[in-house]
PDB file of N, CA and C in Angstrom:
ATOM      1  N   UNK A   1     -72.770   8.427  37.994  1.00  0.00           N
ATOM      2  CA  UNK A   1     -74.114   8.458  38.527  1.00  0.00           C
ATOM      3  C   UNK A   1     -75.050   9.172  37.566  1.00  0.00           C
ATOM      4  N   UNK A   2     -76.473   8.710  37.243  1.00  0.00           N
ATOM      5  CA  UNK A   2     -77.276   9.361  36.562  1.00  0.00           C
ATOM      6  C   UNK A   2     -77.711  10.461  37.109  1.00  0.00           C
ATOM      7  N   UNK A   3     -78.350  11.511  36.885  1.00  0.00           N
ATOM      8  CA  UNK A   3     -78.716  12.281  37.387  1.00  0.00           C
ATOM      9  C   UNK A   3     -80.305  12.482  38.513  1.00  0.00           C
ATOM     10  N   UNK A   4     -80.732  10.990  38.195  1.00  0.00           N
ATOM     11  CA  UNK A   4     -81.836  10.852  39.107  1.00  0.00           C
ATOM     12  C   UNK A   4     -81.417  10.190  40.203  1.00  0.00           C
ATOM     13  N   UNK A   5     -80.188   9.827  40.454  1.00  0.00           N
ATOM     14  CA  UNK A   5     -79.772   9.487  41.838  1.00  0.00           C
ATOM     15  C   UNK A   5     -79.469  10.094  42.990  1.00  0.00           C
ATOM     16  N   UNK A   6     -80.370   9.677  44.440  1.00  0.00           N
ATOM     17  CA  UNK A   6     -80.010  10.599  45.227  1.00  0.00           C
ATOM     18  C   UNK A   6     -78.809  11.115  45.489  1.00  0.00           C
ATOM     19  N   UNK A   7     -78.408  12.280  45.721  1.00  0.00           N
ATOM     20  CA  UNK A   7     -77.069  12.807  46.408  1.00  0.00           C
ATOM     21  C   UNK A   7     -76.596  11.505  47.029  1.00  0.00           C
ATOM     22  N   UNK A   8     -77.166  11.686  48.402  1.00  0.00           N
ATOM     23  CA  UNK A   8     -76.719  10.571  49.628  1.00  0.00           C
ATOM     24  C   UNK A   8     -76.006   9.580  49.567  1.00  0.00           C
ATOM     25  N   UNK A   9     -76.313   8.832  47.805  1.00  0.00           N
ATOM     26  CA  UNK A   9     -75.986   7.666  47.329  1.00  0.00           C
ATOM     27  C   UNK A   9     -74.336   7.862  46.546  1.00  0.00           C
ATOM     28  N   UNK A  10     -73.963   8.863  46.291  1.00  0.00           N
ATOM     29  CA  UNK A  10     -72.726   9.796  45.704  1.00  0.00           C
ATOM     30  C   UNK A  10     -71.699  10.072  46.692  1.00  0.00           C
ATOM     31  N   UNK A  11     -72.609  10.889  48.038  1.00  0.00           N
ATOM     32  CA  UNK A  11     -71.883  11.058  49.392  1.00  0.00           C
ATOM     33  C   UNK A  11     -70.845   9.991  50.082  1.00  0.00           C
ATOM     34  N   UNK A  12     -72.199   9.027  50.328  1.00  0.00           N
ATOM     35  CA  UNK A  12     -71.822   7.738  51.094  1.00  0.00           C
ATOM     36  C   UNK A  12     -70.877   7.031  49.686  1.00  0.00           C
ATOM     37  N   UNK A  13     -70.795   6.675  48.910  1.00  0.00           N
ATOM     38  CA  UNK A  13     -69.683   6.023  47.878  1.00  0.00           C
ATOM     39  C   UNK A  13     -68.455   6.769  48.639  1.00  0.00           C
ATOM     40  N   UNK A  14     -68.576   8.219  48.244  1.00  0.00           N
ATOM     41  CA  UNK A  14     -67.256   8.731  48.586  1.00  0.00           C
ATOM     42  C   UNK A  14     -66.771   9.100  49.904  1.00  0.00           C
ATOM     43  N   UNK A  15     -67.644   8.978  50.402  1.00  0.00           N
ATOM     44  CA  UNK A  15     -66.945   8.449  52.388  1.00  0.00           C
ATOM     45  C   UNK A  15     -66.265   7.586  52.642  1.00  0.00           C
ATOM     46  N   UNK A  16     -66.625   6.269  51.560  1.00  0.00           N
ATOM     47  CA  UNK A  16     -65.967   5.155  51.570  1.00  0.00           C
ATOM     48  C   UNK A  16     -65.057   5.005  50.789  1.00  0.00           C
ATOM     49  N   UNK A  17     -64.908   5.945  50.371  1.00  0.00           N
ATOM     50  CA  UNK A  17     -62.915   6.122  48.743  1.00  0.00           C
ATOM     51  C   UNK A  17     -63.200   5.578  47.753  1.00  0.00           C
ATOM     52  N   UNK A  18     -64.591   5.594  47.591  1.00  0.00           N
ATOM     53  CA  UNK A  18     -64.685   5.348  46.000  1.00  0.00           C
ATOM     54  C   UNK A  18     -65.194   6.477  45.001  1.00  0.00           C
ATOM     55  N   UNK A  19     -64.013   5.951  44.061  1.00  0.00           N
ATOM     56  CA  UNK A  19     -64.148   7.288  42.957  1.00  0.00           C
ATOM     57  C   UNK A  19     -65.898   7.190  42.183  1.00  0.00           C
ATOM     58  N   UNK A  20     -66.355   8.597  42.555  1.00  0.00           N
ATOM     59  CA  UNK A  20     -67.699   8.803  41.407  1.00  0.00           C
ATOM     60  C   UNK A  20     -67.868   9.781  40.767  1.00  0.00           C
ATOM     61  N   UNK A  21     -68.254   9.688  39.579  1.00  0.00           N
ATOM     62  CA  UNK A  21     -68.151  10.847  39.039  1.00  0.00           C
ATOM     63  C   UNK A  21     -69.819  11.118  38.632  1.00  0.00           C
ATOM     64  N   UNK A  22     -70.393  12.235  39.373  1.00  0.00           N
ATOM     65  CA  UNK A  22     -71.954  12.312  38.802  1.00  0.00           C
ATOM     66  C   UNK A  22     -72.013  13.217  37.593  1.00  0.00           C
ATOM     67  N   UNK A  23     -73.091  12.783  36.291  1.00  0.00           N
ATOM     68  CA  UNK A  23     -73.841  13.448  35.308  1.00  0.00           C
ATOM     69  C   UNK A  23     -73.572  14.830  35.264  1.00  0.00           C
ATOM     70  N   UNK A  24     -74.202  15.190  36.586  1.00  0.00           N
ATOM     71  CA  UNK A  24     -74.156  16.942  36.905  1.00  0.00           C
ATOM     72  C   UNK A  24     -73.002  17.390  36.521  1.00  0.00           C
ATOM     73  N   UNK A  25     -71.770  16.923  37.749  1.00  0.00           N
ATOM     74  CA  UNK A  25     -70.478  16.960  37.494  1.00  0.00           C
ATOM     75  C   UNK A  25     -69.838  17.004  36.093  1.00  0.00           C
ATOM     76  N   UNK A  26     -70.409  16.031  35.265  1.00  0.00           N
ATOM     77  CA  UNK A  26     -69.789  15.937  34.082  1.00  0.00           C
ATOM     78  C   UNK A  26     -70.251  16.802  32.967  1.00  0.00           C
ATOM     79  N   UNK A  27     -71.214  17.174  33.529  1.00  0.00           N
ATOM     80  CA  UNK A  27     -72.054  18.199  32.255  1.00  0.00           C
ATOM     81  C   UNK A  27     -72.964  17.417  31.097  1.00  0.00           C
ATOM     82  N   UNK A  28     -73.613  16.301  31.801  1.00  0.00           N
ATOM     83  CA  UNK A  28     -73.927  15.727  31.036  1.00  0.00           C
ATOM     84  C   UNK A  28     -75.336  15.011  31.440  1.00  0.00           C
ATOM     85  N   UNK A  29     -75.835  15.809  32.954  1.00  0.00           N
ATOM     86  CA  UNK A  29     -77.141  15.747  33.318  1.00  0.00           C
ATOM     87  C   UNK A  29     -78.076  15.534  32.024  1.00  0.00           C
ATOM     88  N   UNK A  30     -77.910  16.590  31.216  1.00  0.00           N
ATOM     89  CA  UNK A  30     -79.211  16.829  30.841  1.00  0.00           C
ATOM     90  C   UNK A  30     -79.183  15.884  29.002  1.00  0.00           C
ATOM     91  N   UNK A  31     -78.069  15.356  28.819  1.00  0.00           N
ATOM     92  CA  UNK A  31     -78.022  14.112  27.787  1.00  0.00           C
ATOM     93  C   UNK A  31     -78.960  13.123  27.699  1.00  0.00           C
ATOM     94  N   UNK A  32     -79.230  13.118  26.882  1.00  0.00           N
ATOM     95  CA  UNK A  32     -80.781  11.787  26.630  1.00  0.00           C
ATOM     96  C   UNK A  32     -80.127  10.368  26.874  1.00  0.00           C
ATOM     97  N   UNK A  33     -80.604   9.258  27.156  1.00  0.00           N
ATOM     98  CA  UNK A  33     -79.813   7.956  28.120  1.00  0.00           C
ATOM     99  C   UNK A  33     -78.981   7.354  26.710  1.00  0.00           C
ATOM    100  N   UNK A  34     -80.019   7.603  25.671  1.00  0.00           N
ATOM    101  CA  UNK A  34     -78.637   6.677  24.687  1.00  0.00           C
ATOM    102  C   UNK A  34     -77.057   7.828  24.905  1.00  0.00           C
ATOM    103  N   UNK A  35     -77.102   9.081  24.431  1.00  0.00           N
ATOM    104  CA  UNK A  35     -75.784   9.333  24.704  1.00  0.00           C
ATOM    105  C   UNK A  35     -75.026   9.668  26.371  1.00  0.00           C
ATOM    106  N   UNK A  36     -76.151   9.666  27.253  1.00  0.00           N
ATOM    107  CA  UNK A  36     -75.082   9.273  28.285  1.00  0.00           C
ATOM    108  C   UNK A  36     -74.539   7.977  28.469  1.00  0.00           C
ATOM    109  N   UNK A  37     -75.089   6.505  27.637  1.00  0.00           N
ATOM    110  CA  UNK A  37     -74.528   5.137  27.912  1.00  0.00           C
ATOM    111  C   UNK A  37     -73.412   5.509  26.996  1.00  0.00           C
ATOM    112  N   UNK A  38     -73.221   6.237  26.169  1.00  0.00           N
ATOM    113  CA  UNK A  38     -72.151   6.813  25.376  1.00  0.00           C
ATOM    114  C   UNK A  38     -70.965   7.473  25.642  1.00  0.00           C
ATOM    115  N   UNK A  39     -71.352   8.497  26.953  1.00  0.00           N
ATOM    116  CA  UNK A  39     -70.671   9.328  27.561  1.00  0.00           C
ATOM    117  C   UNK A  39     -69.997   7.968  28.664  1.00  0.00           C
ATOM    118  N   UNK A  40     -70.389   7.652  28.996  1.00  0.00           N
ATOM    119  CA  UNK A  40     -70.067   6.898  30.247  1.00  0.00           C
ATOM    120  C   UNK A  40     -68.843   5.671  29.846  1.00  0.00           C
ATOM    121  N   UNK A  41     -69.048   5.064  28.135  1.00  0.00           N
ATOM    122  CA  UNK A  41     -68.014   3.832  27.821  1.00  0.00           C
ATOM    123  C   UNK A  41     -67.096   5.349  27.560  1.00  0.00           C
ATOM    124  N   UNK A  42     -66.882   6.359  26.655  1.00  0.00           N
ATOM    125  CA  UNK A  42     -66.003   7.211  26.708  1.00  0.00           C
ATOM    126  C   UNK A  42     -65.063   7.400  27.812  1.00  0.00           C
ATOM    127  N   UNK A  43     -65.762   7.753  29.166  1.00  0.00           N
ATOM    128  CA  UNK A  43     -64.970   7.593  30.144  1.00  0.00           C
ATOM    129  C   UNK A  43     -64.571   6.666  31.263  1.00  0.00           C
ATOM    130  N   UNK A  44     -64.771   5.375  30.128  1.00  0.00           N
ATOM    131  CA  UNK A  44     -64.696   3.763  31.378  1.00  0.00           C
ATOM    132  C   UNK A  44     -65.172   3.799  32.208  1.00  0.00           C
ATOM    133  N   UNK A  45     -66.528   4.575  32.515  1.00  0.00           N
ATOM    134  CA  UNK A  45     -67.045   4.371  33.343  1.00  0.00           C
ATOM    135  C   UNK A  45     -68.137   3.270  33.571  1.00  0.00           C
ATOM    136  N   UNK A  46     -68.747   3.214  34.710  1.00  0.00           N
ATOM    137  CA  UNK A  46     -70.183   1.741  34.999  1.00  0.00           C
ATOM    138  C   UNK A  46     -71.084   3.151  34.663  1.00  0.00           C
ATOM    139  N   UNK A  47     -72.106   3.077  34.340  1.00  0.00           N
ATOM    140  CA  UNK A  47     -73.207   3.960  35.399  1.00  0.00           C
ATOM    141  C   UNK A  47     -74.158   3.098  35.843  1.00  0.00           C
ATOM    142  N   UNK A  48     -74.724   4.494  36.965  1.00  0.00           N
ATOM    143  CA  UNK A  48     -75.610   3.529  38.041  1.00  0.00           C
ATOM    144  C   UNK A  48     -76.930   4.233  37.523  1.00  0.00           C
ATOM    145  N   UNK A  49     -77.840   3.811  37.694  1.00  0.00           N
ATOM    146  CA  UNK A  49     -79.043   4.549  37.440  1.00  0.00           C
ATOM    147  C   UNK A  49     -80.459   3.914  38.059  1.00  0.00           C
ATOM    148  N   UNK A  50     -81.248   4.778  38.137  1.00  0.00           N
ATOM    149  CA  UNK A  50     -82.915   4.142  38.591  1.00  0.00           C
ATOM    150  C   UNK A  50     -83.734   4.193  37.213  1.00  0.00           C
ATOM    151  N   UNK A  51     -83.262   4.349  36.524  1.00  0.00           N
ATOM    152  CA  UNK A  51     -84.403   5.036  35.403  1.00  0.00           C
ATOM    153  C   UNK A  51     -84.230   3.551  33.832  1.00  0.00           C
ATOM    154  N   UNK A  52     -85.775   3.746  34.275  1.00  0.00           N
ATOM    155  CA  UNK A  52     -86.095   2.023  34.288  1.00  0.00           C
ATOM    156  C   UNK A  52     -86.123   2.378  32.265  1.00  0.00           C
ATOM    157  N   UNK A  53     -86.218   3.566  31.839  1.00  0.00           N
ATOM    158  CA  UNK A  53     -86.354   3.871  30.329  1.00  0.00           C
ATOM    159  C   UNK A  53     -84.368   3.464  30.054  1.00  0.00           C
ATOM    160  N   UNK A  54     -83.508   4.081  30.910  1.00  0.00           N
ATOM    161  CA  UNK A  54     -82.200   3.511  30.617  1.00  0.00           C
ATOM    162  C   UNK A  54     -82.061   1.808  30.377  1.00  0.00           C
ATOM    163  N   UNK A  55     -82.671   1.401  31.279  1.00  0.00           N
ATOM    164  CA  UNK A  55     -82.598   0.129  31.240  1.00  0.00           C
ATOM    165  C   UNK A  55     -82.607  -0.550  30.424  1.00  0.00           C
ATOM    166  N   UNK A  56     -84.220  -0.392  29.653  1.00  0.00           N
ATOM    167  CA  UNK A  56     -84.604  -0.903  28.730  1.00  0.00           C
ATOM    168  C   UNK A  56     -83.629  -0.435  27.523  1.00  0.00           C
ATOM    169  N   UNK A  57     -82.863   0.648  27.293  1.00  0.00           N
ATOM    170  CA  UNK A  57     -81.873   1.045  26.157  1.00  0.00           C
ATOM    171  C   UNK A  57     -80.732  -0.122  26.500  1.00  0.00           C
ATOM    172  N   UNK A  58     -80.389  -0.105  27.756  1.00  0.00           N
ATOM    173  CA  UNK A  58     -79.117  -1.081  27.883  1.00  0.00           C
ATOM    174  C   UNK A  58     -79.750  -2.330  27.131  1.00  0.00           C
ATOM    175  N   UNK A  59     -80.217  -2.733  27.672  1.00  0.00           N
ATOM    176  CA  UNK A  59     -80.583  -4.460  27.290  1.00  0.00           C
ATOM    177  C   UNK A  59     -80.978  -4.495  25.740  1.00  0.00           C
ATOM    178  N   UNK A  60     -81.390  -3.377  24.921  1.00  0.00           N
ATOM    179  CA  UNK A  60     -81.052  -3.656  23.513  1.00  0.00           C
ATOM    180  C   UNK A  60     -80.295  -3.502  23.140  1.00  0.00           C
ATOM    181  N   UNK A  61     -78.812  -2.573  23.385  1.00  0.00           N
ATOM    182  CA  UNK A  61     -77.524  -2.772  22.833  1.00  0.00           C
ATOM    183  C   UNK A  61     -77.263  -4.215  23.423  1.00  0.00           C
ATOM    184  N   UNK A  62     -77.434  -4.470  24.281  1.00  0.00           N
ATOM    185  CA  UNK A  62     -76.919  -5.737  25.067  1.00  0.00           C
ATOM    186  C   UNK A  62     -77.346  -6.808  23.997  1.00  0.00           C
ATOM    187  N   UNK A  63     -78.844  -6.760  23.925  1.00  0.00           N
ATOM    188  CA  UNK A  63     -79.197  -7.915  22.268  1.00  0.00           C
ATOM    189  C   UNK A  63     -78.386  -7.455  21.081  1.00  0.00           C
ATOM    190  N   UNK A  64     -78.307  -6.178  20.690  1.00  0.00           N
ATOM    191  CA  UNK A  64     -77.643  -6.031  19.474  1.00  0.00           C
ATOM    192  C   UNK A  64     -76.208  -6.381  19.491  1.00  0.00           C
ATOM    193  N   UNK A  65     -75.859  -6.557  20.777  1.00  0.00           N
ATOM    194  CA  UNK A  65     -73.875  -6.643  20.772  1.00  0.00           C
ATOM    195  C   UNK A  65     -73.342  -4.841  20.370  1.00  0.00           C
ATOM    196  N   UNK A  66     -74.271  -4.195  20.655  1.00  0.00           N
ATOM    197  CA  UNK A  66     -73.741  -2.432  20.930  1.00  0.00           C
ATOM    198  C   UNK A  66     -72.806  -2.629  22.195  1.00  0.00           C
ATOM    199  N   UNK A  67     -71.776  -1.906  22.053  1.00  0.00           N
ATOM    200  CA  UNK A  67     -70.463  -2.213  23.454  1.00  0.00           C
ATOM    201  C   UNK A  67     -71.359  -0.538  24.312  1.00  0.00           C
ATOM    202  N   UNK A  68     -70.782  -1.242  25.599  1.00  0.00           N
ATOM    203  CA  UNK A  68     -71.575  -0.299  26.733  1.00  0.00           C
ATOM    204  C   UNK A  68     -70.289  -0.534  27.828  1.00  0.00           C
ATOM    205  N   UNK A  69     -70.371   0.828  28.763  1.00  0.00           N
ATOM    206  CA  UNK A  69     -69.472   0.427  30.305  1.00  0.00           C
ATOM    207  C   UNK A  69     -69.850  -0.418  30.990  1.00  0.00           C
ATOM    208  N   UNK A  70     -71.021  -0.540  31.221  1.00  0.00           N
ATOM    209  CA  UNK A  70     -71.476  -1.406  31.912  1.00  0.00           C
ATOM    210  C   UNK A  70     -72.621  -0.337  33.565  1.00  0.00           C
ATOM    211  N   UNK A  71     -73.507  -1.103  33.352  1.00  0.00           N
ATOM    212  CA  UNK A  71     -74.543  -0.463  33.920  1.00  0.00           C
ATOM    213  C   UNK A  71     -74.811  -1.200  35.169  1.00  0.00           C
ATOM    214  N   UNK A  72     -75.335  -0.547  36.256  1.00  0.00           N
ATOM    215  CA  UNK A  72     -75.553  -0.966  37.759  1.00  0.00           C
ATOM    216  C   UNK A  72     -77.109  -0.369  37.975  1.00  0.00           C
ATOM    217  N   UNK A  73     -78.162  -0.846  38.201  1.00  0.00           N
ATOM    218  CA  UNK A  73     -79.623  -0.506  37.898  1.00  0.00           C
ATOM    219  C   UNK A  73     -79.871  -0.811  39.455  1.00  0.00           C
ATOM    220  N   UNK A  74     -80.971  -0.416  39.334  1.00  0.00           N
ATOM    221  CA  UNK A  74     -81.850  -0.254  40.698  1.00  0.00           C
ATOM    222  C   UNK A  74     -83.006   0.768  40.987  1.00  0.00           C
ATOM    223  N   UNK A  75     -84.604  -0.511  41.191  1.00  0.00           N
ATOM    224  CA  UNK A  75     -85.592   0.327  41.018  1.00  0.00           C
ATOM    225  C   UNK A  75     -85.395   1.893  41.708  1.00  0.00           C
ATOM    226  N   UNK A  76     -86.178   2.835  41.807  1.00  0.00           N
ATOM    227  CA  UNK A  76     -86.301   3.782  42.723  1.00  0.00           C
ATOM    228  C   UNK A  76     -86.906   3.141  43.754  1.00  0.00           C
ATOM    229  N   UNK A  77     -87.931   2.243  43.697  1.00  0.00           N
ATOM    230  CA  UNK A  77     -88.519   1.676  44.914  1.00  0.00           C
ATOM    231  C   UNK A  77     -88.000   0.478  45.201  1.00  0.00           C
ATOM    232  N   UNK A  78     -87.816  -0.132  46.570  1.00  0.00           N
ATOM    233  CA  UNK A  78     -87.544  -1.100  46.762  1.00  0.00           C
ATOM    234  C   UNK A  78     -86.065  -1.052  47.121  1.00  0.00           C
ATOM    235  N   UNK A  79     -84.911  -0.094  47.368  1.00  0.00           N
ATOM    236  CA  UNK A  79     -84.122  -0.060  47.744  1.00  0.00           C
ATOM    237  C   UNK A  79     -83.387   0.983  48.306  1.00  0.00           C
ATOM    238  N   UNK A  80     -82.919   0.878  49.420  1.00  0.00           N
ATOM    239  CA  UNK A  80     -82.131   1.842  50.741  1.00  0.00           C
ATOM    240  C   UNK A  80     -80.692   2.761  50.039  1.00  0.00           C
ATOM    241  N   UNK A  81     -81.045   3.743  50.606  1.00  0.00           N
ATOM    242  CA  UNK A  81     -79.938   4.799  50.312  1.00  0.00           C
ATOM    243  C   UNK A  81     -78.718   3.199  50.838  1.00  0.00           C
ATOM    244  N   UNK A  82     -78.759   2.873  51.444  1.00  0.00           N
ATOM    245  CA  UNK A  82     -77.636   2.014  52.754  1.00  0.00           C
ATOM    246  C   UNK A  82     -77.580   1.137  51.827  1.00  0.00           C
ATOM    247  N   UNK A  83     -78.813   0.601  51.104  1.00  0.00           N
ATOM    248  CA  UNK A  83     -78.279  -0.668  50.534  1.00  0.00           C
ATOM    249  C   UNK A  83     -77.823  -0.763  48.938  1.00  0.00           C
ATOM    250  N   UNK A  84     -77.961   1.081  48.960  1.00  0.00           N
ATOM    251  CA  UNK A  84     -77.713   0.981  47.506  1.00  0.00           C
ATOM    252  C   UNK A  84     -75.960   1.377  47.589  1.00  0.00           C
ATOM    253  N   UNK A  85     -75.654   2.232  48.794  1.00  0.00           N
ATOM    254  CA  UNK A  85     -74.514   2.104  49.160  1.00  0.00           C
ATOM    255  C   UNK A  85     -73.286   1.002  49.103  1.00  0.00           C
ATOM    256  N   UNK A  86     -74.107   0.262  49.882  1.00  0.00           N
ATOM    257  CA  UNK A  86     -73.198  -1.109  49.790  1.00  0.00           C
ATOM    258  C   UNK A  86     -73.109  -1.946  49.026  1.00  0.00           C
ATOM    259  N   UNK A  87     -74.106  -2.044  48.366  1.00  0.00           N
ATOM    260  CA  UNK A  87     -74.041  -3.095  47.179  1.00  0.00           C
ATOM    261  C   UNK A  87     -72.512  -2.301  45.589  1.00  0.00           C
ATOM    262  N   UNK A  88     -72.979  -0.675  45.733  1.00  0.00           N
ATOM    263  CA  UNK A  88     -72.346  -0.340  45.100  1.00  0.00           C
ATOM    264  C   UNK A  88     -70.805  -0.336  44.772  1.00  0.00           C
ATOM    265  N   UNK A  89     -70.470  -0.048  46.699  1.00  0.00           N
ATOM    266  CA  UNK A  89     -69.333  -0.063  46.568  1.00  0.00           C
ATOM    267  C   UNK A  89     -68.412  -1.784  46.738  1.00  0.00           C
ATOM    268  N   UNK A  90     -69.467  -2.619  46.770  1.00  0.00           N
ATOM    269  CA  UNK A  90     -69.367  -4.191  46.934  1.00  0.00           C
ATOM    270  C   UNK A  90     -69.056  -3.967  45.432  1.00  0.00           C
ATOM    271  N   UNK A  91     -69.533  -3.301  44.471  1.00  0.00           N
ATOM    272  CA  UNK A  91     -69.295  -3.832  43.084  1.00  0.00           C
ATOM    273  C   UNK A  91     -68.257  -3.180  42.726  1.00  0.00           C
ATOM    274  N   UNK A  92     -67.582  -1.734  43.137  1.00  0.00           N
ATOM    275  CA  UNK A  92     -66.596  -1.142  42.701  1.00  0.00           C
ATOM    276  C   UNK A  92     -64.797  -1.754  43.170  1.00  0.00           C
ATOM    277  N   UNK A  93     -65.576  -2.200  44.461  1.00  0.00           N
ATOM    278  CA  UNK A  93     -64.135  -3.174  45.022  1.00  0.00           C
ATOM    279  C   UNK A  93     -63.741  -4.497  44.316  1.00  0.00           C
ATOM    280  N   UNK A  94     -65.212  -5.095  43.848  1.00  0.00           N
ATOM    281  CA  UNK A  94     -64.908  -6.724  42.928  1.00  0.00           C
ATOM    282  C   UNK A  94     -64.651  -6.714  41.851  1.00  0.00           C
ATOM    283  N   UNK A  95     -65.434  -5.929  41.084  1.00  0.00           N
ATOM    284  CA  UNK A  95     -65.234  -5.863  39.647  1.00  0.00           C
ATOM    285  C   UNK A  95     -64.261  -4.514  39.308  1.00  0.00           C
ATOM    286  N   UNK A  96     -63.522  -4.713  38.091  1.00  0.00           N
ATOM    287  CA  UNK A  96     -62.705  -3.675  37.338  1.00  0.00           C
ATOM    288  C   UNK A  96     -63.856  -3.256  36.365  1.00  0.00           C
ATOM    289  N   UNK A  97     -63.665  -2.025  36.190  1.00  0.00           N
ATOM    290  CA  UNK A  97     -64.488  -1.456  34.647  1.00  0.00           C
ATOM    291  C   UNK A  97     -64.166  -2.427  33.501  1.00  0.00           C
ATOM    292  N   UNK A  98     -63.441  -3.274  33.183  1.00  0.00           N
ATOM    293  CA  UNK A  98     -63.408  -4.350  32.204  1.00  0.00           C
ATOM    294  C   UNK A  98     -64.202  -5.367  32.670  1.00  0.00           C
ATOM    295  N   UNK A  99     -64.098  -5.823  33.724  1.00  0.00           N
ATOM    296  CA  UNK A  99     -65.901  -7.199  34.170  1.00  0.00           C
ATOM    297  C   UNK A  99     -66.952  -6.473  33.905  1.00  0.00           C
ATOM    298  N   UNK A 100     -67.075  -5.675  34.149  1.00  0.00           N
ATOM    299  CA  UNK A 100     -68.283  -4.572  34.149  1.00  0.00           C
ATOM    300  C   UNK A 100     -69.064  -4.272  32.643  1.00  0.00           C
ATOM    301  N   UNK A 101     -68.177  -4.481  31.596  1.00  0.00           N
ATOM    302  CA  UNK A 101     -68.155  -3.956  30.026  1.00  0.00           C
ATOM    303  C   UNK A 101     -69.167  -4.503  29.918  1.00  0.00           C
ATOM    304  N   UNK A 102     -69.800  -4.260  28.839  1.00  0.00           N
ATOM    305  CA  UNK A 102     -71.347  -5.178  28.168  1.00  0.00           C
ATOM    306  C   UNK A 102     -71.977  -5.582  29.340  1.00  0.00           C
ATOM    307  N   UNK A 103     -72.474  -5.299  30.659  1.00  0.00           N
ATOM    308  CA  UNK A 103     -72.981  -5.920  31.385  1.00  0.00           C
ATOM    309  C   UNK A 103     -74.001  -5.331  32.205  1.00  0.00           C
ATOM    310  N   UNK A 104     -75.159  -5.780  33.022  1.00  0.00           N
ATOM    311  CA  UNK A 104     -75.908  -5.165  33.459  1.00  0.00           C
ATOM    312  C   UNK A 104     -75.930  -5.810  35.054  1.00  0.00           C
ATOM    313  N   UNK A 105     -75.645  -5.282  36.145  1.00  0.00           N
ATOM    314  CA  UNK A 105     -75.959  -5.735  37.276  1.00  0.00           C
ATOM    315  C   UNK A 105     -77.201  -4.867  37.883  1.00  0.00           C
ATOM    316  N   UNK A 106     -78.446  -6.265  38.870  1.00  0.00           N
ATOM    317  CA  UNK A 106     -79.208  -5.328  39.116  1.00  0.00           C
ATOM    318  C   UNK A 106     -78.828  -5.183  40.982  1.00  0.00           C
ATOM    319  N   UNK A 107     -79.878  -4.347  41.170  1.00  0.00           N
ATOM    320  CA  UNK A 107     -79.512  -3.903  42.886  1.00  0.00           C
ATOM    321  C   UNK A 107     -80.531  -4.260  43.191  1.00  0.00           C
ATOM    322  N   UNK A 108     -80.932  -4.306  44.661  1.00  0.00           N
ATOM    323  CA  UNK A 108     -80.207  -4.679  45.713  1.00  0.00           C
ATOM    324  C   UNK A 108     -79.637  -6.187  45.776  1.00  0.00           C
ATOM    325  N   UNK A 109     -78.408  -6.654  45.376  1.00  0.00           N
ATOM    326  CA  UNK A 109     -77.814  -8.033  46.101  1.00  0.00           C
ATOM    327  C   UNK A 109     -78.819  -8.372  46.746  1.00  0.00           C
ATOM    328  N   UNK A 110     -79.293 -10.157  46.953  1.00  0.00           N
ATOM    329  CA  UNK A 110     -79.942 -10.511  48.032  1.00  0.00           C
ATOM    330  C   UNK A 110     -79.576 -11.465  48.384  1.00  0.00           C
TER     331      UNK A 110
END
């Protein structure tokens, strides 16, 4: 999880048994977005994020063929603690961190 994501959205994942590991947690809050997309293939992880400046970093490694974990986006506006919930853990149950690689999914599912 990036560090601009609500708690709630961390909580509810792990009510439901899915493993998350947040920024904070990792010590890596305060990393600028190119080396947390860095930090994150290090530890096979997706990250999730609102922060629309990450975004735009993903999608140019994504043109350059730069390898990434794979990223899960979603404005700050326009989507529910609930639906960011479910969509999330909809993606942690379907996909393995290998579908996920080089890839960008956005939120909310519709």
């Amino acid at each position: 999880m990036d560090h601009h994501v609500p708690w709630a959205v961390t909580r509810g994942l792990r009510g439901r048994g899915i493993d998350v590991l947040t920024a904070y947690e990792d010590g890596s809050a305060e990393l600028e977005d190119a080396l947390l997309l860095d930090r994150a293939r290090a530890l096979e992880r997706v990250l999730f994020s609102q922060d629309h400046d990450l975004l735009a970093i993903t999608h140019r490694w994504l043109r350059e063929g730069r390898p990434f974990a794979g990223l899960a986006y979603a404005p700050q506006l326009g989507i529910t603690i609930g639906q960011a919930v479910r969509d999330l853990e909809l993606l942690a149950r379907v996909l393995d961190p290998a579908d996920m690689r080089d890839r960008i999914e956005f939120l909310p599912f519709r």
